[in-house]
PDB file of N, CA and C in Angstrom:
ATOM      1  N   UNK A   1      15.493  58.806   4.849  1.00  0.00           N
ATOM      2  CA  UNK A   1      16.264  57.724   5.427  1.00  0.00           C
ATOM      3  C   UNK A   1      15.487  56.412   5.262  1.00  0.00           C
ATOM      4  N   UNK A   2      16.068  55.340   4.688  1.00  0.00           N
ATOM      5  CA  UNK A   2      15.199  54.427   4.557  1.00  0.00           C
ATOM      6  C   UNK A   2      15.662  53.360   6.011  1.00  0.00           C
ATOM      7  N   UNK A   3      14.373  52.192   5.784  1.00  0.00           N
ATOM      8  CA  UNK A   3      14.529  51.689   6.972  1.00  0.00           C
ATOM      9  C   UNK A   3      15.725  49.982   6.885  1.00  0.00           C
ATOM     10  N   UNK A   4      16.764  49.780   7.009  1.00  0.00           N
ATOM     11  CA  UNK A   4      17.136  48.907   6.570  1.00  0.00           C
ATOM     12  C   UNK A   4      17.215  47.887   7.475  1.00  0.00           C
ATOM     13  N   UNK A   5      17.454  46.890   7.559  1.00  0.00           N
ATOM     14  CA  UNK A   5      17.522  45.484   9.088  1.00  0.00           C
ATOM     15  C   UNK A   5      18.793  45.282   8.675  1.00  0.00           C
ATOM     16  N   UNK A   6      19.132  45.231   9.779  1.00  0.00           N
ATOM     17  CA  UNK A   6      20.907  44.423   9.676  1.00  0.00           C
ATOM     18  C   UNK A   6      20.606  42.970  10.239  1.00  0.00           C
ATOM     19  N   UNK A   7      20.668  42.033   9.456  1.00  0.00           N
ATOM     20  CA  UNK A   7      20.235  40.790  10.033  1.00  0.00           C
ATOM     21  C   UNK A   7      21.786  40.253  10.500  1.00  0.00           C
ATOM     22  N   UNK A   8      22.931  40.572  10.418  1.00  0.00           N
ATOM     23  CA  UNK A   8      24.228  40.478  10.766  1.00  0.00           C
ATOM     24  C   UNK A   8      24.400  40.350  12.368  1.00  0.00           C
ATOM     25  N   UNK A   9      23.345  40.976  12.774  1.00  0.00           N
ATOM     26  CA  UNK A   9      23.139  41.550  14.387  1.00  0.00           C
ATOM     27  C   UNK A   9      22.903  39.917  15.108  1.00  0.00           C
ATOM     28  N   UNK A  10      21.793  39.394  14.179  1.00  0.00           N
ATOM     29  CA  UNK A  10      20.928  38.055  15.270  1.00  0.00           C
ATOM     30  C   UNK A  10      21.762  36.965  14.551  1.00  0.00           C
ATOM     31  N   UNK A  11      22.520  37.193  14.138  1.00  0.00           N
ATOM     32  CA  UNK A  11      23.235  35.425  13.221  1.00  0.00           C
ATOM     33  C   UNK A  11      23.398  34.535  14.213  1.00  0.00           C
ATOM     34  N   UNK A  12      23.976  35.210  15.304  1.00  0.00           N
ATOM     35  CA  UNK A  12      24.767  34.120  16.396  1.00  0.00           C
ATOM     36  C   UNK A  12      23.658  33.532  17.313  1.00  0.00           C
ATOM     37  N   UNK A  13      22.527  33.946  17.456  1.00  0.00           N
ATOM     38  CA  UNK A  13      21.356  33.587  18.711  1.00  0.00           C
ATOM     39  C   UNK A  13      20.351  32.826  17.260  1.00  0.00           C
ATOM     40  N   UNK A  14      19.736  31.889  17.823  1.00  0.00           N
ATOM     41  CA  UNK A  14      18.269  30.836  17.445  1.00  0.00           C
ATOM     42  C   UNK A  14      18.204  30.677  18.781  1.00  0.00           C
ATOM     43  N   UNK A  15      16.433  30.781  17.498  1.00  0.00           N
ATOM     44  CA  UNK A  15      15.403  30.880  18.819  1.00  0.00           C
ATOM     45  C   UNK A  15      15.204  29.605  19.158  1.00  0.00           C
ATOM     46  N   UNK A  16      14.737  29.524  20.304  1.00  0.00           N
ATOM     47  CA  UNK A  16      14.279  28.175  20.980  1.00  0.00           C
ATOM     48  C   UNK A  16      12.568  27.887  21.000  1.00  0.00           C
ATOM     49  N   UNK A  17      12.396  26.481  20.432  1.00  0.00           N
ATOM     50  CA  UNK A  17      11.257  26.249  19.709  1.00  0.00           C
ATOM     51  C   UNK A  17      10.512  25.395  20.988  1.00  0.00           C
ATOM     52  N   UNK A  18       9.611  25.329  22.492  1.00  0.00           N
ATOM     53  CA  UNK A  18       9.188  24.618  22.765  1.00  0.00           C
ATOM     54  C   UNK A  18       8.805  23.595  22.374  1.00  0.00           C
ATOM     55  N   UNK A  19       8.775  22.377  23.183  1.00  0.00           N
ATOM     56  CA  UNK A  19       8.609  21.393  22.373  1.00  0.00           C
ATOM     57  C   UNK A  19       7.379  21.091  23.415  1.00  0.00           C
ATOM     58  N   UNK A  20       5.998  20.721  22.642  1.00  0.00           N
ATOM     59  CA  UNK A  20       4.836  20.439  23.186  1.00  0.00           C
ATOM     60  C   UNK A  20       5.044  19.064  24.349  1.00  0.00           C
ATOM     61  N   UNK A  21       4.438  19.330  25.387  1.00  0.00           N
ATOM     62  CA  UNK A  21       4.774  18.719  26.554  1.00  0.00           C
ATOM     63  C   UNK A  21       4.149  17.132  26.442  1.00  0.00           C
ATOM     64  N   UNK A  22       3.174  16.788  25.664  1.00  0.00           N
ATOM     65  CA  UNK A  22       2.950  15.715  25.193  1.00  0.00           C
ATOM     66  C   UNK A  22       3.743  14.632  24.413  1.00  0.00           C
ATOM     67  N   UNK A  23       4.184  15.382  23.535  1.00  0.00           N
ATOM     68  CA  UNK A  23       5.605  14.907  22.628  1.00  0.00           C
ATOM     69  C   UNK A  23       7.081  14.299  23.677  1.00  0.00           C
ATOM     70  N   UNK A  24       7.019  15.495  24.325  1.00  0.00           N
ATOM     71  CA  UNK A  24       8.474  14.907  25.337  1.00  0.00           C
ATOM     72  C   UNK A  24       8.082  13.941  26.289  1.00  0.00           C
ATOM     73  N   UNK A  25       6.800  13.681  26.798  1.00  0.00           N
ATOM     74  CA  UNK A  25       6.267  12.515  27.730  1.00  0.00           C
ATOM     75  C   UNK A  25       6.284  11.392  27.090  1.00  0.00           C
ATOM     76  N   UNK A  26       5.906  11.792  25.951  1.00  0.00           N
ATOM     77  CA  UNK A  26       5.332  10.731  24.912  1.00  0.00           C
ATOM     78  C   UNK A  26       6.393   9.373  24.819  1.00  0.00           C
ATOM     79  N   UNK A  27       7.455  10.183  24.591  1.00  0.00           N
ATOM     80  CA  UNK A  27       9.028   9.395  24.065  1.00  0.00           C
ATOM     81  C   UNK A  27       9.454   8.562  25.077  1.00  0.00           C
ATOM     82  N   UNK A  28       9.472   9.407  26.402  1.00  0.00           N
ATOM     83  CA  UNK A  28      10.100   8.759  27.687  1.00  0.00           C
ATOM     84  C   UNK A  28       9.190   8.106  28.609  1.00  0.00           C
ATOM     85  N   UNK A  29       8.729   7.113  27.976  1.00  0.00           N
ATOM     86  CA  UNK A  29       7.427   6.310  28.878  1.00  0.00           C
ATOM     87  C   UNK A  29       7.524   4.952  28.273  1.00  0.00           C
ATOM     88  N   UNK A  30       8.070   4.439  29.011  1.00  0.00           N
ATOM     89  CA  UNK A  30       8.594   2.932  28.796  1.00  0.00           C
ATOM     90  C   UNK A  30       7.253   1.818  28.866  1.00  0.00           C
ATOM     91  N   UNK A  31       6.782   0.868  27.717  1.00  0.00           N
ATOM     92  CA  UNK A  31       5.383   0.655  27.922  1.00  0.00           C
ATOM     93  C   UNK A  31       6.102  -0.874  28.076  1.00  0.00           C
ATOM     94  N   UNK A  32       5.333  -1.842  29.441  1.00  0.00           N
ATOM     95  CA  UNK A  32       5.350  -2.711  29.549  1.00  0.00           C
ATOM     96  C   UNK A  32       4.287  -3.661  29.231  1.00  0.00           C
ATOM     97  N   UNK A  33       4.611  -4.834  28.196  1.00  0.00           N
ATOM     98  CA  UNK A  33       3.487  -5.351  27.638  1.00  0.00           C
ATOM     99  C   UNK A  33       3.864  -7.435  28.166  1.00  0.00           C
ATOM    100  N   UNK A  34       2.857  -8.076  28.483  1.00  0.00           N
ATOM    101  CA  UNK A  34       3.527  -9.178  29.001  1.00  0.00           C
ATOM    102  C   UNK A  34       3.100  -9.904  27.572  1.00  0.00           C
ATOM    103  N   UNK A  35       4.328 -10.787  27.333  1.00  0.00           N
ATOM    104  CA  UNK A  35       3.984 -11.525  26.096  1.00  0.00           C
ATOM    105  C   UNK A  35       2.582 -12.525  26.027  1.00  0.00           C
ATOM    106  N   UNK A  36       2.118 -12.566  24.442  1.00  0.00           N
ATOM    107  CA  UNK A  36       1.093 -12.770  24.129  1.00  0.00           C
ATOM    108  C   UNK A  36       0.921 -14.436  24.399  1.00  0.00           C
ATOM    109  N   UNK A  37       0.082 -15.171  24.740  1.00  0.00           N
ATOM    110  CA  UNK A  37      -0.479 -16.588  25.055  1.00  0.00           C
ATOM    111  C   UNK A  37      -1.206 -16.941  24.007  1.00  0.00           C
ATOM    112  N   UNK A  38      -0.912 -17.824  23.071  1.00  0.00           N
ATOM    113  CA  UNK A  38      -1.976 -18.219  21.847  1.00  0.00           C
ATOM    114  C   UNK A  38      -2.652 -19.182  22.510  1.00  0.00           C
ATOM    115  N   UNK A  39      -3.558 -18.748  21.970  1.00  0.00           N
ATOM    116  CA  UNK A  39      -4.835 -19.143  22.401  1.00  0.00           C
ATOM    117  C   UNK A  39      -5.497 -20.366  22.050  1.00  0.00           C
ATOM    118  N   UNK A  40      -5.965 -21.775  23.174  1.00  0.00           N
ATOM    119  CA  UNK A  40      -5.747 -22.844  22.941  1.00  0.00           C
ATOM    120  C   UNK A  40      -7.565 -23.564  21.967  1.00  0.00           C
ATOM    121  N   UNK A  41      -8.478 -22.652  22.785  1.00  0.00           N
ATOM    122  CA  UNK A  41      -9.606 -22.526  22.530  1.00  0.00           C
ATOM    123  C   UNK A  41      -9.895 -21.622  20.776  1.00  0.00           C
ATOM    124  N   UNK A  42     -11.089 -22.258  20.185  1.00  0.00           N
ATOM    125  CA  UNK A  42     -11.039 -21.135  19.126  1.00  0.00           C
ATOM    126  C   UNK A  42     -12.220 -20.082  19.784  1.00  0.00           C
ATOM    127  N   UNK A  43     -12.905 -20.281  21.055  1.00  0.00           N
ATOM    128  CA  UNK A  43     -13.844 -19.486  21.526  1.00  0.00           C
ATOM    129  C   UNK A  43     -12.964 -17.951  22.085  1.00  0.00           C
ATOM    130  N   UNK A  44     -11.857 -18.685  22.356  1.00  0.00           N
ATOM    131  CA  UNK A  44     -10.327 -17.485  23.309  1.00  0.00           C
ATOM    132  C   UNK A  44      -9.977 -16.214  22.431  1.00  0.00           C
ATOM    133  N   UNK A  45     -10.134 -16.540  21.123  1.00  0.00           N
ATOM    134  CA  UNK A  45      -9.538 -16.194  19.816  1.00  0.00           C
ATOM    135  C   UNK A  45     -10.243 -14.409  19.645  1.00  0.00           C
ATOM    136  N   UNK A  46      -9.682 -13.403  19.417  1.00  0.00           N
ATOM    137  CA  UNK A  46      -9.801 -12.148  19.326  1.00  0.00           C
ATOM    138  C   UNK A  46     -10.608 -12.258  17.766  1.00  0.00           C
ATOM    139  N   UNK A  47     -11.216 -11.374  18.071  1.00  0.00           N
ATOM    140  CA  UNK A  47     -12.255 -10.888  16.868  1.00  0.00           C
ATOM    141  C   UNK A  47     -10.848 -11.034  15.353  1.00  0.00           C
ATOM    142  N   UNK A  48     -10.442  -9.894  15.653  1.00  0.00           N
ATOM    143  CA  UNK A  48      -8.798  -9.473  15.136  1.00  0.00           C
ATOM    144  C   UNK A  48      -8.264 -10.902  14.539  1.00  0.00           C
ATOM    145  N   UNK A  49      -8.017 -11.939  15.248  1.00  0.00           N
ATOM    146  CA  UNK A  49      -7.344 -12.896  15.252  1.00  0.00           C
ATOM    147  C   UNK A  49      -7.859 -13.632  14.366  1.00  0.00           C
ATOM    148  N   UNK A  50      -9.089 -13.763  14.460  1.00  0.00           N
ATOM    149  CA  UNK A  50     -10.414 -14.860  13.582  1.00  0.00           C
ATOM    150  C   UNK A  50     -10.488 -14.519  12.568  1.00  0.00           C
ATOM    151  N   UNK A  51     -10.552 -13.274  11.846  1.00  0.00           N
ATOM    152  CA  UNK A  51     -10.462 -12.152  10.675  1.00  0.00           C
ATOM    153  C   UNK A  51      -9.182 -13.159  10.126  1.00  0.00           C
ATOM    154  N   UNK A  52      -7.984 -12.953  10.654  1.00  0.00           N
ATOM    155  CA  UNK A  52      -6.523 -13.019  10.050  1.00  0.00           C
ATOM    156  C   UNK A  52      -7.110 -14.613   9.797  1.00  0.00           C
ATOM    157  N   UNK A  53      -7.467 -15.388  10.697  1.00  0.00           N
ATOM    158  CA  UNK A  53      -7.498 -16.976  10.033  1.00  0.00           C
ATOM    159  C   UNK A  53      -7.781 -17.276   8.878  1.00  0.00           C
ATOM    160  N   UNK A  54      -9.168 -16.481   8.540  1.00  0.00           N
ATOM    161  CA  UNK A  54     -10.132 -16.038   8.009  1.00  0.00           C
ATOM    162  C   UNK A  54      -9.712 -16.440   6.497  1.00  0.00           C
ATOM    163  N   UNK A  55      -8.936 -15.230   6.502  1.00  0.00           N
ATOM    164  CA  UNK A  55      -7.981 -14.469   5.470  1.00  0.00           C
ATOM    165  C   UNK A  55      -7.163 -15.202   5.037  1.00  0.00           C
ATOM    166  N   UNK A  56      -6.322 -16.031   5.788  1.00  0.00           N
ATOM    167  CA  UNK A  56      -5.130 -17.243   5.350  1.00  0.00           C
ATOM    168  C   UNK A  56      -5.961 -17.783   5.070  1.00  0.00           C
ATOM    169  N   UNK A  57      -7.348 -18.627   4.905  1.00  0.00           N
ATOM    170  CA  UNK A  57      -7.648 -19.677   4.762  1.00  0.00           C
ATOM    171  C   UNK A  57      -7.984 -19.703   3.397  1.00  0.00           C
ATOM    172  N   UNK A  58      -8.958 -18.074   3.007  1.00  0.00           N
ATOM    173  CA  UNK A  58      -9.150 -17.925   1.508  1.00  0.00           C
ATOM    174  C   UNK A  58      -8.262 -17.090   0.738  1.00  0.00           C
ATOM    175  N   UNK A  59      -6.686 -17.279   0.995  1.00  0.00           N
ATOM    176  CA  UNK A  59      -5.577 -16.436   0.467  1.00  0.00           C
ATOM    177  C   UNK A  59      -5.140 -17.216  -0.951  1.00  0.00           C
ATOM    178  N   UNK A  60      -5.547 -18.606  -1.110  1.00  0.00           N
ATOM    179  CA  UNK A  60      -4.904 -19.447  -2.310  1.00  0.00           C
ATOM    180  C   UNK A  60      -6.094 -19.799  -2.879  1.00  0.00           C
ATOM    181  N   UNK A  61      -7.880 -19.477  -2.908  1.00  0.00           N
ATOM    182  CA  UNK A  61      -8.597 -19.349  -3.285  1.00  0.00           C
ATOM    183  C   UNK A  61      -8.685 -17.656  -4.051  1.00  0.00           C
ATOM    184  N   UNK A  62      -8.206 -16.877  -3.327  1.00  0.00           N
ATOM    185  CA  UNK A  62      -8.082 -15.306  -3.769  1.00  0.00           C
ATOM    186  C   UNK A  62      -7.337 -15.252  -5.147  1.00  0.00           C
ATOM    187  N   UNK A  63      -6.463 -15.731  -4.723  1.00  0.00           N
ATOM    188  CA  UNK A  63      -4.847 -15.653  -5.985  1.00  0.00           C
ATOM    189  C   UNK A  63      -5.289 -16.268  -6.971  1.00  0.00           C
ATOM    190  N   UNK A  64      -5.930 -17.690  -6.931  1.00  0.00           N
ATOM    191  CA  UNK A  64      -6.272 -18.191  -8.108  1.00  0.00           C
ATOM    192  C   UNK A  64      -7.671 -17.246  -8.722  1.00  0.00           C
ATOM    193  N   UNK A  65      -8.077 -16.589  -7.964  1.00  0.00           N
ATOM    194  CA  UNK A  65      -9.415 -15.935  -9.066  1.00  0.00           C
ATOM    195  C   UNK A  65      -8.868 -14.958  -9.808  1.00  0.00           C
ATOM    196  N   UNK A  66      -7.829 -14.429  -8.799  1.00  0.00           N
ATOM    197  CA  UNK A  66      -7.110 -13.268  -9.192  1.00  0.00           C
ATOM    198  C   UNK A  66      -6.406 -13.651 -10.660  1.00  0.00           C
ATOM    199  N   UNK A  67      -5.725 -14.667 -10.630  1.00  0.00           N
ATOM    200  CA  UNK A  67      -5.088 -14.970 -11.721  1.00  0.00           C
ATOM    201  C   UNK A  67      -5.749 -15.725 -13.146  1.00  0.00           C
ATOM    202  N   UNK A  68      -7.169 -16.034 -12.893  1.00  0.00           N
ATOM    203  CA  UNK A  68      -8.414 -16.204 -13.782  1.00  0.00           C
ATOM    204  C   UNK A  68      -8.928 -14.808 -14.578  1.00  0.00           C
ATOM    205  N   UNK A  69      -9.167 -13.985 -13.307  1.00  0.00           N
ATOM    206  CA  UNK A  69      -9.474 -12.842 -13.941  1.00  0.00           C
ATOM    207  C   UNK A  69      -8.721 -12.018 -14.864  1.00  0.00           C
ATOM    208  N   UNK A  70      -6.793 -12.008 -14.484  1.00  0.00           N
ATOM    209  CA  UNK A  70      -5.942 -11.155 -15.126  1.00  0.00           C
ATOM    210  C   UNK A  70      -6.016 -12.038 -16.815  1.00  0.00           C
ATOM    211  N   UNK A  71      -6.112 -13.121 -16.654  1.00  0.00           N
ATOM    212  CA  UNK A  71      -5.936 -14.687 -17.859  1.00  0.00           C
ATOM    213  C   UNK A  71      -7.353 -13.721 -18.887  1.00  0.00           C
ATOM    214  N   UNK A  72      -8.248 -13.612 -18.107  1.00  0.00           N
ATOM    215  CA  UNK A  72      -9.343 -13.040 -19.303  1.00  0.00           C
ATOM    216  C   UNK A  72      -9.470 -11.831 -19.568  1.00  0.00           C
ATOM    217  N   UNK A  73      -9.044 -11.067 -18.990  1.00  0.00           N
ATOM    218  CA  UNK A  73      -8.883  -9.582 -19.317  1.00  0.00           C
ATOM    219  C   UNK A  73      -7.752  -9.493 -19.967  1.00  0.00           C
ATOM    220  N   UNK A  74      -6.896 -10.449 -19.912  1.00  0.00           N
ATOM    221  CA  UNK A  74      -5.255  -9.983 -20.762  1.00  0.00           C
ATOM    222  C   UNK A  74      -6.050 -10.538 -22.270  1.00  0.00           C
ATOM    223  N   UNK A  75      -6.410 -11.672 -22.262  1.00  0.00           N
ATOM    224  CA  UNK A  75      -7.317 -12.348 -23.565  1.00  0.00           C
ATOM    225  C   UNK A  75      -7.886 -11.828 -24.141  1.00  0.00           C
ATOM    226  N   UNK A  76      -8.910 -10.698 -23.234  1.00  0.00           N
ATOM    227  CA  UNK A  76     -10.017 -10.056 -24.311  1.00  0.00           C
ATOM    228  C   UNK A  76      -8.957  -8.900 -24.704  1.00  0.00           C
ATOM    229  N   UNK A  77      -8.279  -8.661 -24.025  1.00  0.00           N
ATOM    230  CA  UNK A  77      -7.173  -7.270 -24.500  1.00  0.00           C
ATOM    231  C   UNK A  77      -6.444  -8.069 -25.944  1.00  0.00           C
ATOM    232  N   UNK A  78      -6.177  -9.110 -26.039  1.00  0.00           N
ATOM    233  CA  UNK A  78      -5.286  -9.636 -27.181  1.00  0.00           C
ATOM    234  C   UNK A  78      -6.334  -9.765 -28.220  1.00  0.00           C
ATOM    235  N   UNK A  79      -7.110 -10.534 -28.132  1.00  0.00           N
ATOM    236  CA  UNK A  79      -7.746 -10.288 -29.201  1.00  0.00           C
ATOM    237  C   UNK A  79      -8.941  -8.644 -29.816  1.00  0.00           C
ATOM    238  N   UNK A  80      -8.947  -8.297 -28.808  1.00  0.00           N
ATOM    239  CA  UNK A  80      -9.161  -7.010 -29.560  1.00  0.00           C
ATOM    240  C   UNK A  80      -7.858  -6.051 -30.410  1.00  0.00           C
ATOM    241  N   UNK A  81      -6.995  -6.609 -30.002  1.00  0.00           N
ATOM    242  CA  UNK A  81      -5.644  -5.684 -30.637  1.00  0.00           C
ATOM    243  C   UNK A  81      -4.955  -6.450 -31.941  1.00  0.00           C
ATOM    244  N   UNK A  82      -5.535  -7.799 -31.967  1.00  0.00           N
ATOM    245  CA  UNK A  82      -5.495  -8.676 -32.961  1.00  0.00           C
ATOM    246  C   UNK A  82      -6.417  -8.106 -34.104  1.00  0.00           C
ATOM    247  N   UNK A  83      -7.946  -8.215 -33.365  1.00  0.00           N
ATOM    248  CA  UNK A  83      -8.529  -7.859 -34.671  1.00  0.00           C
ATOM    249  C   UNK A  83      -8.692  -5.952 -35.366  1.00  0.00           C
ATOM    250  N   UNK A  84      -7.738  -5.799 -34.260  1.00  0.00           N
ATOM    251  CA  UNK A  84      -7.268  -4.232 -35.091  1.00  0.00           C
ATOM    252  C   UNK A  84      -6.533  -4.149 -35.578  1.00  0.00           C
ATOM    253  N   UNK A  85      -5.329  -4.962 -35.898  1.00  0.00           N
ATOM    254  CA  UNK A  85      -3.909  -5.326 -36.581  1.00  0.00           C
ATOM    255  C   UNK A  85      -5.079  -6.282 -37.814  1.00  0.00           C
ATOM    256  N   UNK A  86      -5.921  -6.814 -38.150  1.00  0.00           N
ATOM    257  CA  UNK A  86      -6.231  -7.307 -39.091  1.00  0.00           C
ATOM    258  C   UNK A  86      -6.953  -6.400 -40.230  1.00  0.00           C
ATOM    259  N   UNK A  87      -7.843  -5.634 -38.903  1.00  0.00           N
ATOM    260  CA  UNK A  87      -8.687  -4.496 -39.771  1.00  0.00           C
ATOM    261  C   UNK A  87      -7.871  -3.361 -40.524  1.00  0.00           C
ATOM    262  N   UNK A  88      -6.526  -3.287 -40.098  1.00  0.00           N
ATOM    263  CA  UNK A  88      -5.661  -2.417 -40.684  1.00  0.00           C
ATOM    264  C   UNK A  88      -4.904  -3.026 -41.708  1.00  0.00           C
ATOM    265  N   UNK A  89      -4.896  -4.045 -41.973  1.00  0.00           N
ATOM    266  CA  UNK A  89      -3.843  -5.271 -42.653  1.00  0.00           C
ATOM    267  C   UNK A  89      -2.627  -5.216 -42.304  1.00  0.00           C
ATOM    268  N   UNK A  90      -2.232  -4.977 -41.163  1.00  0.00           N
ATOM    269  CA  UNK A  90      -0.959  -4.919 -40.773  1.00  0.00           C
ATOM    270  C   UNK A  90      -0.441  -6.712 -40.980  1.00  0.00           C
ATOM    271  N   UNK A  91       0.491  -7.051 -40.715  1.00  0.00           N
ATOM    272  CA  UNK A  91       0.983  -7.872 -41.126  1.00  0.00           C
ATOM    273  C   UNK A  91       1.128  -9.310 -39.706  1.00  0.00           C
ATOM    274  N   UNK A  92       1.073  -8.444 -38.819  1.00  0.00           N
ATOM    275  CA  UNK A  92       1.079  -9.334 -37.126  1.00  0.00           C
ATOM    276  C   UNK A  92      -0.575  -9.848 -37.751  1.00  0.00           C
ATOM    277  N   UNK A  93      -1.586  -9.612 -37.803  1.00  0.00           N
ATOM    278  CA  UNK A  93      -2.672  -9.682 -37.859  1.00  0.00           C
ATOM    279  C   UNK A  93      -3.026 -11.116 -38.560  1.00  0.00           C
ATOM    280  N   UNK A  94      -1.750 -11.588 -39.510  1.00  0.00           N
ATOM    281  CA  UNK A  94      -1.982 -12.538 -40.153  1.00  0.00           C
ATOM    282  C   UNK A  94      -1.910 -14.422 -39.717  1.00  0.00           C
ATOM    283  N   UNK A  95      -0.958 -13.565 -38.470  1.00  0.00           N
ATOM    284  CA  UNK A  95      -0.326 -14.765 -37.538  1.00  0.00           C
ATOM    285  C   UNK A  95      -1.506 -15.195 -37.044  1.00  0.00           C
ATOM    286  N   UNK A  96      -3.125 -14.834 -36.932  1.00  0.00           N
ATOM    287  CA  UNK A  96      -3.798 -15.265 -36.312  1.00  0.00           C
ATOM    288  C   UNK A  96      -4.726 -15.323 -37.238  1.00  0.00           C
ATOM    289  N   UNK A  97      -6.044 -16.622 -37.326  1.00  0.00           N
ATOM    290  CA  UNK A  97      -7.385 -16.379 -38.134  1.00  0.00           C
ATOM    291  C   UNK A  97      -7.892 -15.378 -37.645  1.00  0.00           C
ATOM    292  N   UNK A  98      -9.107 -14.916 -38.807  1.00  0.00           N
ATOM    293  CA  UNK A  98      -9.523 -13.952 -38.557  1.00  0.00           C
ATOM    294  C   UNK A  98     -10.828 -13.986 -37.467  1.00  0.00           C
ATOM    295  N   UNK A  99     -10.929 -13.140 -37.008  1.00  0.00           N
ATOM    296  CA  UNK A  99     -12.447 -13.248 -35.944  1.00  0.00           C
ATOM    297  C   UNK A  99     -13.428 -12.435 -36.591  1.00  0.00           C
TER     298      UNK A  99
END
């Protein structure tokens, strides 16, 4: 006799999954926060806060290096692919003197 499961039996019942008691507190806990006061002093100013100034101040100093650096790395990328289109005699190669 073999052993077979009739799973036909449990279709209608699911199980019930506790839900960790942290999780359900978690949700229903209404957090009251009183709005924030900017701060008139720069001594007032959160560590956090001074960082972010920080950051805006050298954000259009950033971009421009950023965009120096992509300017010479795209450059040295062109002309190395230049002077491999020459070394091959491909015909793009001609559009430019030789290096």
């Amino acid at each position: 006799m073999s052993n077979v499961i009739d799973f036909r039996s449990a279709s209608g019942r699911r199980r019930q999954v506790a839900k960790p008691a942290i999780l359900s507190r978690m949700f229903s806990v209404e957090i009251e926060q009183e709005p924030e006061q900017p701060a008139c002093d720069e001594g007032e100013l959160t560590v956090t806060c001074q960082n972010l100034r920080l950051r805006q101040a050298r954000s259009r100093v950033w971009r421009q290096a950023d965009a120096t650096r992509d300017y010479w790395k795209a450059r040295a990328r062109m002309e190395d692919v230049i002077r491999l289109a020459q070394s091959h005699g491909l015909p793009e190669g001609d559009n430019h003197r030789p290096r």
